[in-house]
C-alpha atoms as a PDB file:
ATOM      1  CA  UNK A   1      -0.525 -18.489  -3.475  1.00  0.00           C
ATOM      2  CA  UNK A   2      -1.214 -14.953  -4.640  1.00  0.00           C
ATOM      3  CA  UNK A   3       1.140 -12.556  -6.553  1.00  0.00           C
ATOM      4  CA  UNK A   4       0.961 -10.410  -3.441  1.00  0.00           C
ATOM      5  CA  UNK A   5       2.510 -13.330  -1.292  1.00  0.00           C
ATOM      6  CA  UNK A   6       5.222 -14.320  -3.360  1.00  0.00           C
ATOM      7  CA  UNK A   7       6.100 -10.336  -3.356  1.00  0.00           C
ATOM      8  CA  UNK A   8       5.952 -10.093  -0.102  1.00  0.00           C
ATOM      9  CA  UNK A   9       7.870 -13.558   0.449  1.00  0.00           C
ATOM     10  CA  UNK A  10      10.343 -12.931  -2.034  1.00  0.00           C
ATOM     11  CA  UNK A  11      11.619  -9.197  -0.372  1.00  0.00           C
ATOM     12  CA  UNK A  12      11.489 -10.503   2.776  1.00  0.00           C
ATOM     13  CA  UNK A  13      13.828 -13.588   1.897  1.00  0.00           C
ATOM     14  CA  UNK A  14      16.000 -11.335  -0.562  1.00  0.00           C
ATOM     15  CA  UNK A  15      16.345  -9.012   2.705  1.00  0.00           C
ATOM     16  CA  UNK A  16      17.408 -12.020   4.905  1.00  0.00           C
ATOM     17  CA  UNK A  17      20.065 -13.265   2.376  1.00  0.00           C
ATOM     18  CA  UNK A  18      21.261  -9.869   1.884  1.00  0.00           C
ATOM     19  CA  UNK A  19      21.986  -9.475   5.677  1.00  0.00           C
ATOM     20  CA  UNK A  20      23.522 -12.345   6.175  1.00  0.00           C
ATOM     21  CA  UNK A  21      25.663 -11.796   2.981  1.00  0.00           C
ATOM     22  CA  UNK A  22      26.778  -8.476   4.618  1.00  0.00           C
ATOM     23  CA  UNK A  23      27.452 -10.418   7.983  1.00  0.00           C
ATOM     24  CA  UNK A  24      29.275 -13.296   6.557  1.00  0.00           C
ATOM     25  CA  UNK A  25      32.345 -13.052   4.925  1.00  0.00           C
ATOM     26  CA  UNK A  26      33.763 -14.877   2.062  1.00  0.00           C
ATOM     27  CA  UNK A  27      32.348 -17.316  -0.692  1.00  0.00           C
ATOM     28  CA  UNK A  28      29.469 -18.133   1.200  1.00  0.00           C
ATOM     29  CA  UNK A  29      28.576 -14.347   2.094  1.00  0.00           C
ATOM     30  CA  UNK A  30      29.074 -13.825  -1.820  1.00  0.00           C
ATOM     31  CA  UNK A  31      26.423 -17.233  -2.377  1.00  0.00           C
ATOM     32  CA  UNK A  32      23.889 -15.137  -0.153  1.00  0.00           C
ATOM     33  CA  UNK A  33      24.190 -11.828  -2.129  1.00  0.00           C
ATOM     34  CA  UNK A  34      23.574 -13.690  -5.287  1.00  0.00           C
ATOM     35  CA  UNK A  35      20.650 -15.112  -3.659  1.00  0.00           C
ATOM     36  CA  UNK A  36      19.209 -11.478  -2.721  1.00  0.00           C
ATOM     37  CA  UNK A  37      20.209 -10.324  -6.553  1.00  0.00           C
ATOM     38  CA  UNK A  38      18.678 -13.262  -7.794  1.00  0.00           C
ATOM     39  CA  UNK A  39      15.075 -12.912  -5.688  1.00  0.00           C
ATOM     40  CA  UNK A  40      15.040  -9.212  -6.487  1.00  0.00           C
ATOM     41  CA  UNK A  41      15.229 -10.053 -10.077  1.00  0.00           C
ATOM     42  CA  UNK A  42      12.284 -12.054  -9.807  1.00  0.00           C
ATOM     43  CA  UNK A  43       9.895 -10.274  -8.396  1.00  0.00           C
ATOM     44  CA  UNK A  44       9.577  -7.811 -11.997  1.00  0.00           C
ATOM     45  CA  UNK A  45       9.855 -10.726 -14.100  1.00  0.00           C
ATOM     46  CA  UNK A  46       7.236 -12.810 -12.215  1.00  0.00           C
ATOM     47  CA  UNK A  47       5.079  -9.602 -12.464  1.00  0.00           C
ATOM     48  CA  UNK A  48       5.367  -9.516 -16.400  1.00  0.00           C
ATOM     49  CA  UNK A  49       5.197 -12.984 -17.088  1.00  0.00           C
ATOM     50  CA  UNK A  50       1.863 -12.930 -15.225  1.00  0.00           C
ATOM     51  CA  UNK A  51       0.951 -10.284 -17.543  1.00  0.00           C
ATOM     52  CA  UNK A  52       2.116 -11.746 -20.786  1.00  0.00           C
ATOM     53  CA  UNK A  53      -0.082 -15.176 -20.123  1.00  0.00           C
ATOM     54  CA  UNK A  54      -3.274 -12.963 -19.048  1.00  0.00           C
ATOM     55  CA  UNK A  55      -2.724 -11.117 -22.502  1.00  0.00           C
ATOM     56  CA  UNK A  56      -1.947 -14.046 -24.480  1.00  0.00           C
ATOM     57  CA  UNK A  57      -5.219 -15.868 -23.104  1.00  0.00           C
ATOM     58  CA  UNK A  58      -6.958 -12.483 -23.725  1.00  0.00           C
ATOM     59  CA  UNK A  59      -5.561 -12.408 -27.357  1.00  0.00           C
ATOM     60  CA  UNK A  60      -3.815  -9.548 -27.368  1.00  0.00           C
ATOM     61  CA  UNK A  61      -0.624 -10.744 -29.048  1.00  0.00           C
ATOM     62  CA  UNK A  62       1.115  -7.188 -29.665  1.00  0.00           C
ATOM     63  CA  UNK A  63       1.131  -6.507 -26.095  1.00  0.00           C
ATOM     64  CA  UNK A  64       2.122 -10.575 -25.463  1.00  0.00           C
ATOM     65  CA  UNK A  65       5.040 -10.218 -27.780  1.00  0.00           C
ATOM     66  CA  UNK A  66       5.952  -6.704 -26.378  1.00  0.00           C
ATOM     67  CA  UNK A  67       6.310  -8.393 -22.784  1.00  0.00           C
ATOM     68  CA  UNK A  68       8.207 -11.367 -24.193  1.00  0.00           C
ATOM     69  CA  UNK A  69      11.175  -9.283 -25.502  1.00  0.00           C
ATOM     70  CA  UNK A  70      11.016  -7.422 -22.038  1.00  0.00           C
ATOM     71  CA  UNK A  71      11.069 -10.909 -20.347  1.00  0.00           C
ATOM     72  CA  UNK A  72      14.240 -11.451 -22.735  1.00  0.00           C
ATOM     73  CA  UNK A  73      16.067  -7.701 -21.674  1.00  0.00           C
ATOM     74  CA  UNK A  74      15.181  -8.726 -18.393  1.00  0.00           C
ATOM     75  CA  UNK A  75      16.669 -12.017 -18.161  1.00  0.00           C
ATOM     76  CA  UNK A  76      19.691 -11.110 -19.967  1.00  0.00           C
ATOM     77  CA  UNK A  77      20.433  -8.334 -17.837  1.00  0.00           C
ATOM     78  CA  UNK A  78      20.047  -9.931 -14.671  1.00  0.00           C
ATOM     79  CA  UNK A  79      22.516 -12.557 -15.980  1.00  0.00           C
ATOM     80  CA  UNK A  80      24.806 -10.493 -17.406  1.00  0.00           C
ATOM     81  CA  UNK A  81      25.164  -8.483 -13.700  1.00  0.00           C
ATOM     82  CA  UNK A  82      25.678 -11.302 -11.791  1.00  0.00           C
ATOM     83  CA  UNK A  83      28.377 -12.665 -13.896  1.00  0.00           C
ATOM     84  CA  UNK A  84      30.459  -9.889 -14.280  1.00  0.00           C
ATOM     85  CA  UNK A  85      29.399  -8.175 -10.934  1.00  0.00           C
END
């Protein structure tokens, strides 16, 4: 499966869960919304960590390492807003 199709996959689940997070009330409505947040999350950090292997097997390590600590911001973030959201 392509980048392109997880994208696409991944927005149109994230808008699903989102809905029905919206519609339903209550912890599981809050469960869905977390699934949306979670999805959207993914779809940057999939994008980078495809770039950080192609410039790791290219051999380009400042770039690699540069992408690493964004993977890290990234993660931490995303983490850090669903916690205290």
């Amino acid at each position: 499966m392509t980048l392109v199709r997880w994208s696409s996959a991944a927005i149109v689940l994230s808008c699903l869960a989102a809905a029905i997070g919206v519609i339903v009330r209550g912890d599981i409505g809050l469960a869905f919304d977390i699934v949306a947040l979670l999805l959207l999350a993914t779809l940057p950090t999939l994008r980078v960590a495809v770039l950080t292997a192609s410039w790791v097997r290219a051999g380009d390590l400042r770039y690699a390492l540069a992408a690493i600590a964004l993977l890290v911001v990234m993660t931490l973030g995303t983490v850090l807003v669903m916690v205290f959201r």
